[in-house]
C-alpha atoms as a PDB file:
ATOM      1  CA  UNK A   1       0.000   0.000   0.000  1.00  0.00           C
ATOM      2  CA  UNK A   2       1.078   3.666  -0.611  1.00  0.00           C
ATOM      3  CA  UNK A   3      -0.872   5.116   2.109  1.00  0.00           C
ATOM      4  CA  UNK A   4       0.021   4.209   5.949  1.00  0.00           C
ATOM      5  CA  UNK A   5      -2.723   2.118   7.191  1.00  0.00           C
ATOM      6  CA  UNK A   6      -5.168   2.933  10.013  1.00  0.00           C
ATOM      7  CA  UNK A   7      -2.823   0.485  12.316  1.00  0.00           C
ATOM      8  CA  UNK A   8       0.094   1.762  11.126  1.00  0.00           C
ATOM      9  CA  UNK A   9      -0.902   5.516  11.929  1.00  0.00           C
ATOM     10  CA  UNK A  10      -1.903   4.514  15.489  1.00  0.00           C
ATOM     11  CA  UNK A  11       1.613   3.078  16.326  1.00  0.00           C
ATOM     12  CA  UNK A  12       3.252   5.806  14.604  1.00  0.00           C
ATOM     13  CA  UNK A  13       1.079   8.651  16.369  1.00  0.00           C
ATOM     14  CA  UNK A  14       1.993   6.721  19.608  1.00  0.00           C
ATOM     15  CA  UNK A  15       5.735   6.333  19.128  1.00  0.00           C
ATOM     16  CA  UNK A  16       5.999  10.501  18.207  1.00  0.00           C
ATOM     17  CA  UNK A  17       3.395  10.950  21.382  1.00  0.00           C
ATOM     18  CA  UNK A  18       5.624   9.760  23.349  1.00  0.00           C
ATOM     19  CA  UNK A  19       9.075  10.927  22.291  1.00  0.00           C
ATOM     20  CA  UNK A  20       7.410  14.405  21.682  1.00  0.00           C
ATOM     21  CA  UNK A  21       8.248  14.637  26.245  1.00  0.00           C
ATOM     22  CA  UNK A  22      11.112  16.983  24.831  1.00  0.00           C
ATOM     23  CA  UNK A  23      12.565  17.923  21.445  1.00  0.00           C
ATOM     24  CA  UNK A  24      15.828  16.073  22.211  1.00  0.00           C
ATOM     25  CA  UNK A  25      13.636  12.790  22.590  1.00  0.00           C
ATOM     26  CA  UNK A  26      11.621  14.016  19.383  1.00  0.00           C
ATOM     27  CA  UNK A  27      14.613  14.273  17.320  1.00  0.00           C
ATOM     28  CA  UNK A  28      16.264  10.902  18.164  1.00  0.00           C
ATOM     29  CA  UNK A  29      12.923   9.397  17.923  1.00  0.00           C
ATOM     30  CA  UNK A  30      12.226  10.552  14.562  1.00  0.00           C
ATOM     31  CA  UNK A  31      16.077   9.821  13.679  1.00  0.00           C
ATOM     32  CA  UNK A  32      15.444   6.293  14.520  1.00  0.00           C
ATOM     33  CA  UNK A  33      12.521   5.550  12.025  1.00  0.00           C
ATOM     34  CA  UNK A  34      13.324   3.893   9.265  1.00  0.00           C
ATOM     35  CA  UNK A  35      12.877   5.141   5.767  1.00  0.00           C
ATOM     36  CA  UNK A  36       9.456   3.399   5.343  1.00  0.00           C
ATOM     37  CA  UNK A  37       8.388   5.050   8.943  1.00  0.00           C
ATOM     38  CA  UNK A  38       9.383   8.513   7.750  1.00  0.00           C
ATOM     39  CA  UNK A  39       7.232   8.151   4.585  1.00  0.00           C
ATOM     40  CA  UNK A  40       4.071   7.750   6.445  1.00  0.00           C
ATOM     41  CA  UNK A  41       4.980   9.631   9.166  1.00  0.00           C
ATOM     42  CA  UNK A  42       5.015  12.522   5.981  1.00  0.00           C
ATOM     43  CA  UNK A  43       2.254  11.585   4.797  1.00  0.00           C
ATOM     44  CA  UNK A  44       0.325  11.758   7.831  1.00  0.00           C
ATOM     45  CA  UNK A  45       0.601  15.294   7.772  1.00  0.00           C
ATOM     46  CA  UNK A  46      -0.492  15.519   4.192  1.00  0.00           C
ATOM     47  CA  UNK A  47      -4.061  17.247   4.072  1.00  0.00           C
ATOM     48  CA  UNK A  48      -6.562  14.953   2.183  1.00  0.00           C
ATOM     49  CA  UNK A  49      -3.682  12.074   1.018  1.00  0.00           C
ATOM     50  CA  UNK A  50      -6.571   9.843  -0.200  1.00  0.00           C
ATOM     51  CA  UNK A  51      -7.927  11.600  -2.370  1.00  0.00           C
ATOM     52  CA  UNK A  52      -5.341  13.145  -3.522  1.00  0.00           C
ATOM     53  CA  UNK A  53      -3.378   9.783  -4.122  1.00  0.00           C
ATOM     54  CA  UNK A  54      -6.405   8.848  -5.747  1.00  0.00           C
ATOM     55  CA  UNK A  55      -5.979  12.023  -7.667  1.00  0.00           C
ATOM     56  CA  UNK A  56      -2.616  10.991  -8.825  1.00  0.00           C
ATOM     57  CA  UNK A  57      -3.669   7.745  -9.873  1.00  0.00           C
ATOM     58  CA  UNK A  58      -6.150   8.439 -11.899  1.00  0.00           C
ATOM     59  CA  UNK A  59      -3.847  11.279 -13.780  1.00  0.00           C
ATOM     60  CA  UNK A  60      -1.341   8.592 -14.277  1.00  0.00           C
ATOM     61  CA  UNK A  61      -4.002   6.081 -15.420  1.00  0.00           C
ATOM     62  CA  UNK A  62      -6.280   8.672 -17.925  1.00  0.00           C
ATOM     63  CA  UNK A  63      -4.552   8.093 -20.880  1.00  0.00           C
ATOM     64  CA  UNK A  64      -5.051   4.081 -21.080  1.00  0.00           C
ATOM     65  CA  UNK A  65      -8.555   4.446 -19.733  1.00  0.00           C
ATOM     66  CA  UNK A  66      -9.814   6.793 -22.155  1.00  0.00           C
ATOM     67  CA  UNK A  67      -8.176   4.717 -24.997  1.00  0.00           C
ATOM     68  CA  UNK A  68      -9.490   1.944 -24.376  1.00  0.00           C
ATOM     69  CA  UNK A  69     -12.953   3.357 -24.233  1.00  0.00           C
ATOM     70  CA  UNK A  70     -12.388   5.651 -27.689  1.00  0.00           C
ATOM     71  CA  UNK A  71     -11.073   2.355 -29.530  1.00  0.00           C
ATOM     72  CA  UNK A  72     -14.211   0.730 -28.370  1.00  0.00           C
ATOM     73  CA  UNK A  73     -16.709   3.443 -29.068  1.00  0.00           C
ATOM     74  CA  UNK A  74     -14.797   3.597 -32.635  1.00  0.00           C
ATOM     75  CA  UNK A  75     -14.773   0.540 -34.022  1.00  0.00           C
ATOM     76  CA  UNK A  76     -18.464   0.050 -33.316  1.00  0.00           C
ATOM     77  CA  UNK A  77     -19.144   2.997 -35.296  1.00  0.00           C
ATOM     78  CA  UNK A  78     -16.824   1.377 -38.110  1.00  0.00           C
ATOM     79  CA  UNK A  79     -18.760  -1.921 -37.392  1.00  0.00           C
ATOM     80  CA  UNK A  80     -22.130  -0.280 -37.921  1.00  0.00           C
ATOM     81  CA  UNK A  81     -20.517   1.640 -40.964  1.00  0.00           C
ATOM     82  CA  UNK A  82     -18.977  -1.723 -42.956  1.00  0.00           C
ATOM     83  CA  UNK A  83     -22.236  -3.561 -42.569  1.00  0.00           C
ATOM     84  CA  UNK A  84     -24.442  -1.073 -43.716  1.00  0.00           C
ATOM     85  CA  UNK A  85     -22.271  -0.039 -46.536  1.00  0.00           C
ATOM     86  CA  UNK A  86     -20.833  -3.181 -47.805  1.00  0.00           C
ATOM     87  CA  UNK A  87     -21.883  -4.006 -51.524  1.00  0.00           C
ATOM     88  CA  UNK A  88     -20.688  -7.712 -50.756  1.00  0.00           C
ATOM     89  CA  UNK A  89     -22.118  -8.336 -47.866  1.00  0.00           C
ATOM     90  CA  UNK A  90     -25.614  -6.626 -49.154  1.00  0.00           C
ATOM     91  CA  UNK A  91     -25.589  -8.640 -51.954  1.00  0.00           C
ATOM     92  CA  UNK A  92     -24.593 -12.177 -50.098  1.00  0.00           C
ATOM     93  CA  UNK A  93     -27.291 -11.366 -48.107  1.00  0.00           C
ATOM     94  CA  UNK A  94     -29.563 -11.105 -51.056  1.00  0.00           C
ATOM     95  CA  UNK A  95     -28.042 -14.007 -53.078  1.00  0.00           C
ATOM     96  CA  UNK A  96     -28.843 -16.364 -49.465  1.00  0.00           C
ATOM     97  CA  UNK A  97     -32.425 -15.599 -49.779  1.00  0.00           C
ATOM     98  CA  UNK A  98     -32.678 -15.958 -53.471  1.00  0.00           C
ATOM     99  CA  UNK A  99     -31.133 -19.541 -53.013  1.00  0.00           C
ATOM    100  CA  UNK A 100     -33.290 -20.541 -50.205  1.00  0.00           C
ATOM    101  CA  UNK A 101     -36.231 -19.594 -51.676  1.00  0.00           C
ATOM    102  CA  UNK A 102     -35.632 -21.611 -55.043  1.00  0.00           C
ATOM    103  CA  UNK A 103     -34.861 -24.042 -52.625  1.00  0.00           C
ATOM    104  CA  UNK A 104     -38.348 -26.335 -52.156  1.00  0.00           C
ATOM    105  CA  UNK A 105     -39.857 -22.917 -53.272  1.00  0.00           C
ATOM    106  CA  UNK A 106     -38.869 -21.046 -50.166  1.00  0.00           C
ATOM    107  CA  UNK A 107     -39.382 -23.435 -47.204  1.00  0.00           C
ATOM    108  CA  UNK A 108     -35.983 -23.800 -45.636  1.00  0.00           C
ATOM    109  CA  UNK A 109     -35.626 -20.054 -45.110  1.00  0.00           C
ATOM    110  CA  UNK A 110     -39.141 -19.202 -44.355  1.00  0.00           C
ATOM    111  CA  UNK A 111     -38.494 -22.346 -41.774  1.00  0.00           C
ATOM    112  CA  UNK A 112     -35.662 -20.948 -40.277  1.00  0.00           C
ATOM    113  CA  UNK A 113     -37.071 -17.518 -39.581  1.00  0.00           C
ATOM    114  CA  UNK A 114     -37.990 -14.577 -40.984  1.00  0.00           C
ATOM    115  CA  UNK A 115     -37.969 -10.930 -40.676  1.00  0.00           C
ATOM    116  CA  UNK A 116     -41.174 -10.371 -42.279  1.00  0.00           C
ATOM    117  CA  UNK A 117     -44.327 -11.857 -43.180  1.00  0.00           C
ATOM    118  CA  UNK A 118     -43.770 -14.243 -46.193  1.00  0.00           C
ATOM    119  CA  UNK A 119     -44.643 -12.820 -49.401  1.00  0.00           C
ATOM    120  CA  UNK A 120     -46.095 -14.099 -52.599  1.00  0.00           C
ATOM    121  CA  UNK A 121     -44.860 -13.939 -55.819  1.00  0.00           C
ATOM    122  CA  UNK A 122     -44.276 -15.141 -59.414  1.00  0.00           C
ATOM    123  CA  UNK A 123     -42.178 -17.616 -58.489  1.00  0.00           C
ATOM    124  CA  UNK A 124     -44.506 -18.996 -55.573  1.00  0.00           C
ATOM    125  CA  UNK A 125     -44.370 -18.744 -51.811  1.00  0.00           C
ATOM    126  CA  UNK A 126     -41.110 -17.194 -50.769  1.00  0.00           C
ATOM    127  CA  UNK A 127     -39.100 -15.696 -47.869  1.00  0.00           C
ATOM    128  CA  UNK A 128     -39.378 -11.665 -47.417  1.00  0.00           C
ATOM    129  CA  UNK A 129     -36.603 -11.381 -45.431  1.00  0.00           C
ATOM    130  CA  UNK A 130     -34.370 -13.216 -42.577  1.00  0.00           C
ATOM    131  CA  UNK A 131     -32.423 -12.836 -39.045  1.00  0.00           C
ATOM    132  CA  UNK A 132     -28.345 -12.461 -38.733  1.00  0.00           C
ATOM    133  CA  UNK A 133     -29.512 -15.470 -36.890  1.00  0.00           C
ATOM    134  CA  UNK A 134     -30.351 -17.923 -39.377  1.00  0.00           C
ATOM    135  CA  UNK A 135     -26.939 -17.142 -40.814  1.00  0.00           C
ATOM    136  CA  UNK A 136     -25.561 -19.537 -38.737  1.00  0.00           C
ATOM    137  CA  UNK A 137     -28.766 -22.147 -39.090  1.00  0.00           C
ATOM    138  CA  UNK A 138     -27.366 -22.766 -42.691  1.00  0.00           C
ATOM    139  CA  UNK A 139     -25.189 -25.104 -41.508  1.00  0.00           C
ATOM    140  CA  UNK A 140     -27.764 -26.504 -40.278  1.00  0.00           C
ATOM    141  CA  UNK A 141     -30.266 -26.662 -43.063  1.00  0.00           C
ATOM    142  CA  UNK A 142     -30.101 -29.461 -45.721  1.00  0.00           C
ATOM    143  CA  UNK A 143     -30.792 -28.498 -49.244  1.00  0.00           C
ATOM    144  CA  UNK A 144     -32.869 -30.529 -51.713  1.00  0.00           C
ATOM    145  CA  UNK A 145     -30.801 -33.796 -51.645  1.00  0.00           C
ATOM    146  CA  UNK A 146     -30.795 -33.833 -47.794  1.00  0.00           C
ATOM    147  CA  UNK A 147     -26.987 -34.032 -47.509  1.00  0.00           C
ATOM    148  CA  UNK A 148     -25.522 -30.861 -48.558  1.00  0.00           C
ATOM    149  CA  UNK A 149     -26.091 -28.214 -46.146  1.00  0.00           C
ATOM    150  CA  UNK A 150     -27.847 -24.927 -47.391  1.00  0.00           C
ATOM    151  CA  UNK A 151     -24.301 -23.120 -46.289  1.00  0.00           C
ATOM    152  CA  UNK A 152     -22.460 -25.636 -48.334  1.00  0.00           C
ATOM    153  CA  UNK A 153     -24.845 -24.984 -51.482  1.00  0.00           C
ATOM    154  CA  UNK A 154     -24.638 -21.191 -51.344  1.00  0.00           C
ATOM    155  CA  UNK A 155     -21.010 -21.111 -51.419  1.00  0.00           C
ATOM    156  CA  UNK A 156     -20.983 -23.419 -54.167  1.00  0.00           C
ATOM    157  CA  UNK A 157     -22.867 -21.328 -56.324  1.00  0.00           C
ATOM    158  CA  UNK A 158     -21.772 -18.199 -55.402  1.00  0.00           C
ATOM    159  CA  UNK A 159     -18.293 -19.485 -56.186  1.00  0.00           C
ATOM    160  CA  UNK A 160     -19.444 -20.092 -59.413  1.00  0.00           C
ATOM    161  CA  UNK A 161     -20.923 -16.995 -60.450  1.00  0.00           C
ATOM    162  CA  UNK A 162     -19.629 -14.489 -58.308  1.00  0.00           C
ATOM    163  CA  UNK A 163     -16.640 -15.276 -56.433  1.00  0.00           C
ATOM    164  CA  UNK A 164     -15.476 -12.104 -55.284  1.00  0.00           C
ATOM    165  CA  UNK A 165     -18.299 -12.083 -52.586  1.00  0.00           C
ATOM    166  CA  UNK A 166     -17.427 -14.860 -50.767  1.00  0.00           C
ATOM    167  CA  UNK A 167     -14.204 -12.023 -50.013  1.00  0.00           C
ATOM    168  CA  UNK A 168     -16.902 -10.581 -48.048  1.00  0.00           C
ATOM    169  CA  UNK A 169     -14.405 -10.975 -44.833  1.00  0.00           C
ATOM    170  CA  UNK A 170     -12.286  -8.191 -46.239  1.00  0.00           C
ATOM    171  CA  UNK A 171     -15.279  -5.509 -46.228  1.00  0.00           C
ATOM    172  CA  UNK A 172     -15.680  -6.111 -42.446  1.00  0.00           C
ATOM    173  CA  UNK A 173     -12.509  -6.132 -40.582  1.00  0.00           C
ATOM    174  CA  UNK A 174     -14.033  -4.217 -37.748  1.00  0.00           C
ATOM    175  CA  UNK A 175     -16.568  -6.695 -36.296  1.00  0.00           C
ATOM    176  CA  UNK A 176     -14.241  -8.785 -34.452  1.00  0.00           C
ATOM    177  CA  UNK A 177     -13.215  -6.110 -32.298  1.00  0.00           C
ATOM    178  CA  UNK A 178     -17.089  -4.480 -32.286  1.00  0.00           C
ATOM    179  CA  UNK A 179     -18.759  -7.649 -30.466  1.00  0.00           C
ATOM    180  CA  UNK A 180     -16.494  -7.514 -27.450  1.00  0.00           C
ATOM    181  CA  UNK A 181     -18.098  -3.790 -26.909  1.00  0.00           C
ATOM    182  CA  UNK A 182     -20.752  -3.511 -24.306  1.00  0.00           C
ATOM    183  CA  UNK A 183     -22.418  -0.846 -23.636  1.00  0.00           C
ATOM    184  CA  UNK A 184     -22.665  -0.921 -19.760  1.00  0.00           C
ATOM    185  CA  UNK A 185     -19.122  -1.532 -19.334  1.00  0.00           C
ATOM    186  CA  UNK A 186     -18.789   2.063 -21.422  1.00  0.00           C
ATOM    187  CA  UNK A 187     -20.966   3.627 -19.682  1.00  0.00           C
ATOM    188  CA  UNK A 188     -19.221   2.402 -15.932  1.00  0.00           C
ATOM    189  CA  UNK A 189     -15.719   3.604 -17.226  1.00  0.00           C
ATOM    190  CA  UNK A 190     -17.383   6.833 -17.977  1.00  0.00           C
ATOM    191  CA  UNK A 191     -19.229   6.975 -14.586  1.00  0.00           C
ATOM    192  CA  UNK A 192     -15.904   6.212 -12.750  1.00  0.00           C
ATOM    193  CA  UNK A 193     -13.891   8.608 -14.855  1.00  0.00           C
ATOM    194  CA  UNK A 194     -16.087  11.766 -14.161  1.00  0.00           C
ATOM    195  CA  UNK A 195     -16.567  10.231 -10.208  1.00  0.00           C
ATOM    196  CA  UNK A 196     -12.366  10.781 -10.069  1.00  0.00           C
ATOM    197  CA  UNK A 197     -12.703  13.726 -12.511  1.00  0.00           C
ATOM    198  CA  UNK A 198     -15.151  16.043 -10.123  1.00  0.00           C
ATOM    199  CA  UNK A 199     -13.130  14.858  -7.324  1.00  0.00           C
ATOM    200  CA  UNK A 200      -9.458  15.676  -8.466  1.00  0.00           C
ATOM    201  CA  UNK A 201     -11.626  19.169  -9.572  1.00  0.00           C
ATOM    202  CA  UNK A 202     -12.064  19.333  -5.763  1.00  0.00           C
ATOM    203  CA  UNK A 203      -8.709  18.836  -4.716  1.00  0.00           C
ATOM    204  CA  UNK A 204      -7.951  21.708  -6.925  1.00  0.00           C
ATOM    205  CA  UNK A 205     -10.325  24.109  -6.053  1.00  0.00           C
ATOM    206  CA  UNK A 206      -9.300  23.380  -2.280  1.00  0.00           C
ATOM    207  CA  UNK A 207      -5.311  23.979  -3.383  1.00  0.00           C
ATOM    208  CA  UNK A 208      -6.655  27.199  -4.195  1.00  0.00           C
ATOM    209  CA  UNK A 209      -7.518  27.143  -8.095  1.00  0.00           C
ATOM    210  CA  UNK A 210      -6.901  30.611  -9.308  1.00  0.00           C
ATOM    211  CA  UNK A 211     -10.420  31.037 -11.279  1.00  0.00           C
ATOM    212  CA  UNK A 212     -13.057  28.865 -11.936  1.00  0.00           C
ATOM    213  CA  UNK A 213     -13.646  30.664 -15.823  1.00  0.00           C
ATOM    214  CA  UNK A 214     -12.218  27.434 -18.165  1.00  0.00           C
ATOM    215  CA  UNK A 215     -11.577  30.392 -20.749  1.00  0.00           C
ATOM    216  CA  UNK A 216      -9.271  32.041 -18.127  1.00  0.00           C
ATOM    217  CA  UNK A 217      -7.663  28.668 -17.097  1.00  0.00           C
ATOM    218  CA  UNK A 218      -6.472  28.637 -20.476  1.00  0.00           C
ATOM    219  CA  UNK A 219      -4.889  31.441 -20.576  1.00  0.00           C
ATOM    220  CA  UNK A 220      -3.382  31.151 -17.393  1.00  0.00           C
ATOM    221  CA  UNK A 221       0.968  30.368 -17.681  1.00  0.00           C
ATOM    222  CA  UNK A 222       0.646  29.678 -13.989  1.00  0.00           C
ATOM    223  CA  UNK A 223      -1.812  27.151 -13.554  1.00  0.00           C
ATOM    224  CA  UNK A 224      -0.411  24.012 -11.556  1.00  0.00           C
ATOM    225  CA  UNK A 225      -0.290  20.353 -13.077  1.00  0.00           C
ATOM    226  CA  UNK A 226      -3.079  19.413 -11.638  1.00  0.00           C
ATOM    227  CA  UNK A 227      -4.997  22.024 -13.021  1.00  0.00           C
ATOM    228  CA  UNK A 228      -3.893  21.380 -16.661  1.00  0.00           C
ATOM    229  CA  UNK A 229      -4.982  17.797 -16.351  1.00  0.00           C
ATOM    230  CA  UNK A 230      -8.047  18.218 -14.819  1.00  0.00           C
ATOM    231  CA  UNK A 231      -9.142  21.139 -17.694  1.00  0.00           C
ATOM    232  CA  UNK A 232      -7.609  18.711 -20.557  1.00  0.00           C
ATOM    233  CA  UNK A 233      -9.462  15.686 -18.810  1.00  0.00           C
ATOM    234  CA  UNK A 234     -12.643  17.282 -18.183  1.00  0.00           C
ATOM    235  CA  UNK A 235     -12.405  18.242 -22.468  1.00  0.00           C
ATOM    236  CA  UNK A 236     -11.678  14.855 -23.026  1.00  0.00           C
ATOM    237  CA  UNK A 237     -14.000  12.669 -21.219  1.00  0.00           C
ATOM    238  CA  UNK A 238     -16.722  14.879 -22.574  1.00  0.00           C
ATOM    239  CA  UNK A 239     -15.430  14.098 -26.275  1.00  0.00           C
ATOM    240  CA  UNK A 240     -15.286  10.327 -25.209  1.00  0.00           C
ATOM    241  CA  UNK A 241     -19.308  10.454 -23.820  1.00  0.00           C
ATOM    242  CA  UNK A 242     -20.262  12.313 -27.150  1.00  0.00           C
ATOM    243  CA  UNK A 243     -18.139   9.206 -28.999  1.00  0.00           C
ATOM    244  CA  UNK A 244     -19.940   6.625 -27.093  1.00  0.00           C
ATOM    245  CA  UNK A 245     -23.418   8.053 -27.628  1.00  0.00           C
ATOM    246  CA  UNK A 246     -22.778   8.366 -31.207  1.00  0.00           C
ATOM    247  CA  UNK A 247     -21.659   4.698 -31.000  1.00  0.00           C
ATOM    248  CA  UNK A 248     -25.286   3.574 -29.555  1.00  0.00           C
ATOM    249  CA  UNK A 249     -26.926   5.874 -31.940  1.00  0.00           C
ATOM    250  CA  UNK A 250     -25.441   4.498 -35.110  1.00  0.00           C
ATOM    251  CA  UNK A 251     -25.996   0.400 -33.474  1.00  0.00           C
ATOM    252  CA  UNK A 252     -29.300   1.046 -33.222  1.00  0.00           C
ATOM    253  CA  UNK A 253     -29.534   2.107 -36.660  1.00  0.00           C
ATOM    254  CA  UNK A 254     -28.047  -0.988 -38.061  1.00  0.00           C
ATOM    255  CA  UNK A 255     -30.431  -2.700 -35.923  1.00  0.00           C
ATOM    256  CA  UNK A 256     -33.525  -1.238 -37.556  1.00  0.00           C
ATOM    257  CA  UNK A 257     -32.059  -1.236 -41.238  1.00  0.00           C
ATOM    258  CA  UNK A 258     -31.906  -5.267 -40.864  1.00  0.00           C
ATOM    259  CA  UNK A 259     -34.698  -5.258 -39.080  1.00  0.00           C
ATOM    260  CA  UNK A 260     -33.812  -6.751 -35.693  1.00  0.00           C
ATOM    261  CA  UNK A 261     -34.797  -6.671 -32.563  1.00  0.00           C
ATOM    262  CA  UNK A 262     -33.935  -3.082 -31.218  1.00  0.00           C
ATOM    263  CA  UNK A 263     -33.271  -4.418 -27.638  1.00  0.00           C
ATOM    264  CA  UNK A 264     -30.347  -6.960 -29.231  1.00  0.00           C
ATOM    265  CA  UNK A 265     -26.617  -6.872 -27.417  1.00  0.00           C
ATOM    266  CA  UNK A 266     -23.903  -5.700 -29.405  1.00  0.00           C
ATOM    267  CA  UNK A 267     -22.300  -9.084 -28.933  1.00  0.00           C
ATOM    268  CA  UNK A 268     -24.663 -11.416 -30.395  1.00  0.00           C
ATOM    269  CA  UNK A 269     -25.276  -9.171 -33.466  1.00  0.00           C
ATOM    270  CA  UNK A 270     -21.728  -9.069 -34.550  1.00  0.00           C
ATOM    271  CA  UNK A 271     -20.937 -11.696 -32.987  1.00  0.00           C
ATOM    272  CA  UNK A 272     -23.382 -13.802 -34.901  1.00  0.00           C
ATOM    273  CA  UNK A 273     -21.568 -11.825 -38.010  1.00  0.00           C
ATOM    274  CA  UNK A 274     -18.138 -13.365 -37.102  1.00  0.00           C
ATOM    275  CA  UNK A 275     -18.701 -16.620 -36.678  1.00  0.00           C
ATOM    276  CA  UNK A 276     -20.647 -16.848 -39.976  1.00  0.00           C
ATOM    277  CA  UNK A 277     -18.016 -15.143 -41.696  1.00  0.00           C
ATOM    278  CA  UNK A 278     -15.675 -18.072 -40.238  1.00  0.00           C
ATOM    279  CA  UNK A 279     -17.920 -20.670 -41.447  1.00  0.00           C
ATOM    280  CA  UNK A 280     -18.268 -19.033 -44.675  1.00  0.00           C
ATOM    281  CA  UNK A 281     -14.221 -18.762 -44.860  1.00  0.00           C
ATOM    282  CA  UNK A 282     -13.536 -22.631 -43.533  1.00  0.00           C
ATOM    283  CA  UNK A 283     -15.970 -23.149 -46.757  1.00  0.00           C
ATOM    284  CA  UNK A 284     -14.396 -21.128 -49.135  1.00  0.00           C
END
């Protein structure tokens, strides 16, 4: 521990107490502690030392914390961005439902699950639309000579016609990092960075902080350390909430443009993603 423990204050409190009887016993007393003992003795007398060892730690820590939670924020947004925009990947998607519904006119997708109400059409009953879920149900799914699996089908004709999608992998390099995000472990690091934020502003103020005018602060050559940092952090975290918002905005939007379920984790919709696009690769 950094701090002198409540034990360790008592005995050192004592030991001074008592060799405070005259400044001759005060000086050899104090001479005799040893270099651990003479660290918390100091610190003792430090106003505040939690919190402002808490202070410390958090300035030292900052820079990792808020990294972390911008590369998070950031490659969901790219997530959202790849899937949404990906001319492969739309048309895969398309090409899967065309398959499965020439496939005994539409009843292995519409029996996996769909999106939509089936729809009717030239061709006969087909599929409207399906879950990132029954991605990974086309293992599953035999085609018409009950052997091959729908998966294995696709692939084979896609590979055919249009190989370049099955490359789809290469449109979407930002998934595998997006489905570890979660958005209450985002918003905790933010809680706990403004919690140590407002109090490191307090330790500040208490120092004596000069002016509490951020414009001024600025412009202030004199400001301490502390005071930098906790200007530059306060600037910071606030970019990092508008980041993470704009992450949760833009999931939710790829949410509703394939039509899931708006309450869905982050994790099993990309997640869901990945491991088809490893099934589709072991295939390929």
């Amino acid at each position: 521990a950094l701090l002198p423990t409540k034990v360790e204050r008592i005995a050192i409190e004592g030991y001074i107490k008592r060799a405070s009887l005259s400044e001759q016993l005060e000086y050899a007393g104090k001479k005799d502690l040893c270099v651990c003992e003479k660290y918390m003795l100091s610190m003792m007398k430090v106003d505040s030392v939690d919190e402002r060892f808490e202070c410390m730690l958090f300035k030292y820590q900052f820079d990792d914390m808020l990294k972390g939670l911008l590369e998070d924020a950031t490659k969901l947004i790219a997530a959202c961005e790849e899937v949404k925009t990906s001319a492969r990947f739309k048309e895969l998607m398309l090409d899967i439902l065309s398959f499965g519904n020439q496939l005994n006119a539409g009843k292995i997708i519409s029996a996996i699950q769909c999106t939509q109400p089936k729809q009717i059409d030239d061709s006969g009953e087909g599929a409207f639309g399906f879950t990132i879920k029954t991605l990974l149900d086309l293992s599953n799914a035999k085609a018409f000579d009950k052997k091959t699996t729908l998966l294995q089908y696709i692939v084979k004709k896609v590979k055919a016609s249009k190989p370049d999608l099955l490359k789809v992998g290469e449109d979407l390099p930002s998934i595998r990092h997006a489905k570890n995000v979660d958005f209450e472990t985002l918003a905790s690091v933010l809680k706990e960075m403004e919690d140590k934020l407002s109090i490191a502003n307090e330790i500040v103020e208490a120092g004596g902080a000069r002016c509490a005018s951020l414009a001024s602060h600025m412009n202030d050559l004199n400001q301490t350390e502390m005071e930098s940092f906790v200007l530059d952090a306060s600037t910071r975290i606030k970019e990092a909430s508008d980041e993470t918002a704009e992450a949760k905005k833009q999931f939710k939007g790829v949410l509703s443009y394939f039509g899931e379920d708006p309450t869905m984790a982050v994790k099993k919709f990309f997640d869901t993603l990945d491991k088809f696009l490893i099934e589709l690769g072991s295939m390929n």
